[in-house]
C-alpha atoms as a PDB file:
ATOM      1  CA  UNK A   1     -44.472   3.681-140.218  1.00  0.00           C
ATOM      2  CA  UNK A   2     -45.885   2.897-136.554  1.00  0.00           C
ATOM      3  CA  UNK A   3     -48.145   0.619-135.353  1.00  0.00           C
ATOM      4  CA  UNK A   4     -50.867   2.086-133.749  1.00  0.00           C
ATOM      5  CA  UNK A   5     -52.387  -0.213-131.307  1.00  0.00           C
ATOM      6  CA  UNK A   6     -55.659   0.655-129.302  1.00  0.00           C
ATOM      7  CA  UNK A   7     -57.756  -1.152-127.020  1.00  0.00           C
ATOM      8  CA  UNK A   8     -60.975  -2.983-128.765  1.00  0.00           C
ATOM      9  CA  UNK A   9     -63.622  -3.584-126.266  1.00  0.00           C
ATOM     10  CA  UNK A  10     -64.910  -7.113-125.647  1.00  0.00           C
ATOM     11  CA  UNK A  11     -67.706  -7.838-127.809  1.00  0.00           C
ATOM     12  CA  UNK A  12     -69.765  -8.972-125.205  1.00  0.00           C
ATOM     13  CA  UNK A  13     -73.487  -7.154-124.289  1.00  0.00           C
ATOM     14  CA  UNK A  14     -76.350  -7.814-121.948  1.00  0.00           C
ATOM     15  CA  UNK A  15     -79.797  -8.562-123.308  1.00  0.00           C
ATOM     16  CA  UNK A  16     -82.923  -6.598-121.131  1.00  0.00           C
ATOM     17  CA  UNK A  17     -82.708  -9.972-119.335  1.00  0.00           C
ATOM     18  CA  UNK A  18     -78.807  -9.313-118.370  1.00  0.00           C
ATOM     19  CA  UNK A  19     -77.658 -12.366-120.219  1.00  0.00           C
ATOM     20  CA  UNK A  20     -74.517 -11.696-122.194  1.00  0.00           C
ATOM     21  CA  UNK A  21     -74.340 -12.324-125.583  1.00  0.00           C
ATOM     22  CA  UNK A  22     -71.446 -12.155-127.885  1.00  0.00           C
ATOM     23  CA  UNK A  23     -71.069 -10.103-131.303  1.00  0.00           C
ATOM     24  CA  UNK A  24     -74.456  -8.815-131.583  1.00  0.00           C
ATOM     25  CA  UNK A  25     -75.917 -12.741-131.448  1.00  0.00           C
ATOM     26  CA  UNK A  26     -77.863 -14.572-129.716  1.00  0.00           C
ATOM     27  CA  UNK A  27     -75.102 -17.559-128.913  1.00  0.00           C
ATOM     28  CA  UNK A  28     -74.377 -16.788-124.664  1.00  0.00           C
ATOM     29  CA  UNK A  29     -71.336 -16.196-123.100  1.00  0.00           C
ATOM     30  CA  UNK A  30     -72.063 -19.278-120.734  1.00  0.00           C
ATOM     31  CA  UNK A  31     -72.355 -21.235-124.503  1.00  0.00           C
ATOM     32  CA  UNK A  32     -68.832 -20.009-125.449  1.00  0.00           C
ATOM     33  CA  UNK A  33     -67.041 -20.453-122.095  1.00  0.00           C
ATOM     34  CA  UNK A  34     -68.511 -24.325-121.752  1.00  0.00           C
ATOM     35  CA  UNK A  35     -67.621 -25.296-125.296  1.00  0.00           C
ATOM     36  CA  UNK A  36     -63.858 -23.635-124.693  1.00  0.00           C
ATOM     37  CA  UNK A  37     -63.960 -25.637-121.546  1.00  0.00           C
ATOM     38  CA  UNK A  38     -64.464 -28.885-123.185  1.00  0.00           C
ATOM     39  CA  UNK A  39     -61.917 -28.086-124.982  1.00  0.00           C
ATOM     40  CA  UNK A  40     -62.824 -26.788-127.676  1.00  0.00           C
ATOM     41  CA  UNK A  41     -60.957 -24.174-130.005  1.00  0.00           C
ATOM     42  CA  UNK A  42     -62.113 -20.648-131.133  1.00  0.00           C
ATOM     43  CA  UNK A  43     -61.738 -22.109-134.879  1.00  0.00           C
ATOM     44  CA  UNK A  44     -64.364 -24.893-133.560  1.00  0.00           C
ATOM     45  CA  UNK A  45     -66.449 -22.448-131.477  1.00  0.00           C
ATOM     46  CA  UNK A  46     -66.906 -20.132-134.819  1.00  0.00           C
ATOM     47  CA  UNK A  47     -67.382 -23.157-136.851  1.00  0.00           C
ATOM     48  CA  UNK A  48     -69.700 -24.401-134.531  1.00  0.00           C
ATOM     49  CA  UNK A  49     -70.974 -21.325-134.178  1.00  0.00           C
ATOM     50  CA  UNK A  50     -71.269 -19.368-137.708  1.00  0.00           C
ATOM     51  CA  UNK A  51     -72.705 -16.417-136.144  1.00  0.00           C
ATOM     52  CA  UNK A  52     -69.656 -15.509-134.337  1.00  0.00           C
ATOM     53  CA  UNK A  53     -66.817 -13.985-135.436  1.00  0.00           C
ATOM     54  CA  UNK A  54     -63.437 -15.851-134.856  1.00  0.00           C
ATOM     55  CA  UNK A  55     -62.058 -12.510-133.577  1.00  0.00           C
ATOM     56  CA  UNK A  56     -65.022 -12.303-131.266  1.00  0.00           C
ATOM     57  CA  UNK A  57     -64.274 -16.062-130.309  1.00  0.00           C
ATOM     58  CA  UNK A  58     -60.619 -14.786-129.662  1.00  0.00           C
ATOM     59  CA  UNK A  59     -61.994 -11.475-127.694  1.00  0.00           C
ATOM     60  CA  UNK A  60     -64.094 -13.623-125.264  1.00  0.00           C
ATOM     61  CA  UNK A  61     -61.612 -16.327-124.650  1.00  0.00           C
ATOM     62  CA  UNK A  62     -59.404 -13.830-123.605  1.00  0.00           C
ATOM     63  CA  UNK A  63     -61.395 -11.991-121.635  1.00  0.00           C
ATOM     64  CA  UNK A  64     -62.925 -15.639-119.866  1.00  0.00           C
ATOM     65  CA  UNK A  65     -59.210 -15.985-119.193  1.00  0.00           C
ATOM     66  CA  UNK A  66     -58.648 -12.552-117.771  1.00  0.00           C
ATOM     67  CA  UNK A  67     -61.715 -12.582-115.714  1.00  0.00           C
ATOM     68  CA  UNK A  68     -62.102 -16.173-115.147  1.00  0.00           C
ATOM     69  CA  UNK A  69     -63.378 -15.701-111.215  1.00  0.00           C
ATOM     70  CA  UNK A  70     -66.156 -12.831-112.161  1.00  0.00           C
ATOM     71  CA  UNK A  71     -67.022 -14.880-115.094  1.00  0.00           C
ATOM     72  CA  UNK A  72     -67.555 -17.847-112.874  1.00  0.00           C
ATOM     73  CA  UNK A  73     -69.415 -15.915-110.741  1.00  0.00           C
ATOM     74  CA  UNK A  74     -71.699 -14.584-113.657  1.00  0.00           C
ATOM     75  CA  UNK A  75     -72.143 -17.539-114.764  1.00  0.00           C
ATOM     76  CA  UNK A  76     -73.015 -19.087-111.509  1.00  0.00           C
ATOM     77  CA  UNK A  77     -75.515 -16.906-110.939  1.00  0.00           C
ATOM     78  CA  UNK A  78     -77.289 -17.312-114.506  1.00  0.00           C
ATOM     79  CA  UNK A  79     -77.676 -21.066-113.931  1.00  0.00           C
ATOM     80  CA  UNK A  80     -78.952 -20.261-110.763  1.00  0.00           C
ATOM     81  CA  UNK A  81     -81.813 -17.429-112.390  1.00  0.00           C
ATOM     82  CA  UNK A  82     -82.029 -19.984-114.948  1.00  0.00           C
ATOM     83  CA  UNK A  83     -83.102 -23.228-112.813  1.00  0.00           C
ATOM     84  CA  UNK A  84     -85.646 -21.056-110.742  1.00  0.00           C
ATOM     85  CA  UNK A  85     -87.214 -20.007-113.921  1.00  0.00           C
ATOM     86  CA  UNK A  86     -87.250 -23.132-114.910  1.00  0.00           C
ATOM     87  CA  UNK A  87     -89.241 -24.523-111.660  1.00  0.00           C
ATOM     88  CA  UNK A  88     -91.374 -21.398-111.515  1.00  0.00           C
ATOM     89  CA  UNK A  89     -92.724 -22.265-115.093  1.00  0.00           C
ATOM     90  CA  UNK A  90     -93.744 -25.947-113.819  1.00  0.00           C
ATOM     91  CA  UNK A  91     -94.270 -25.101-110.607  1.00  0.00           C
ATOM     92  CA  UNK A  92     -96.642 -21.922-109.912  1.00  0.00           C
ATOM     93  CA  UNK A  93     -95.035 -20.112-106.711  1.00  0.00           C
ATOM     94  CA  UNK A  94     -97.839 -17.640-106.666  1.00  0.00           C
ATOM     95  CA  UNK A  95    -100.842 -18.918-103.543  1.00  0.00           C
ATOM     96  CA  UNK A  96     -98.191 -21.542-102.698  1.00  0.00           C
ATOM     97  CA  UNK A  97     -99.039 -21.222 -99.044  1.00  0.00           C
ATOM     98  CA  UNK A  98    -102.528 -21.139 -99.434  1.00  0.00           C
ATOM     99  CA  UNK A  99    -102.600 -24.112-101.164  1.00  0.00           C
ATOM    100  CA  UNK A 100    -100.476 -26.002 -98.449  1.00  0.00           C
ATOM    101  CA  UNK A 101    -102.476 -24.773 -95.525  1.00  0.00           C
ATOM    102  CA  UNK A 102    -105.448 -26.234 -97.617  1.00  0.00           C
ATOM    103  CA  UNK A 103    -104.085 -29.236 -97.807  1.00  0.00           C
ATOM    104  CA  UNK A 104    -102.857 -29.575 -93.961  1.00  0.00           C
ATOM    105  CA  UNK A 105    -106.667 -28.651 -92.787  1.00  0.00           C
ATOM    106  CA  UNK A 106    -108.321 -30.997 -94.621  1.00  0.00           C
END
């Protein structure tokens, strides 16, 4: 008897919004990568976690360690979309430059 081994994709998948998610949940892939990187193990991230899979933990440690510059970059990015979000929601861009050239003729 063989062992058949075959390639299992990463169970990682964008929402509409492009965030990853991992396993079908709603925990991130930024959530998983900052708790590993506090050092954290996959037994602690699933415990943490009870929505995840360990083998899912396992998959997307691996594949954070594989890919750890594009993941960076991914994840740079999302902070990034996040924090603007974040300002545009206190801070109403829209008539922004109306409002200042009100303010500088009065």
């Amino acid at each position: 008897m063989s062992l058949m081994v075959s390639p299992e994709p990463v169970p990682l998948e964008a929402d509409r919004d492009g965030i990853m998610r991992v396993g079908g949940t709603r925990v991130t892939l930024d959530t998983v990568v900052a708790v590993f990187n506090e050092g954290a193990t996959a037994e602690e991230i699933a415990q943490q976690y009870p929505f995840l899979r360990l083998a899912d933990v396992y998959a997307v440690i691996g594949y954070y360690l594989r890919h750890q510059s594009e993941v960076d970059v991914y994840l740079k990015q999302h902070l990034a979309s996040e924090i603007r979000a974040t300002n545009e929601a206190w801070f109403d861009p829209a008539g922004v430059r109306d409002r200042l050239l009100a303010r500088r003729s009065k």
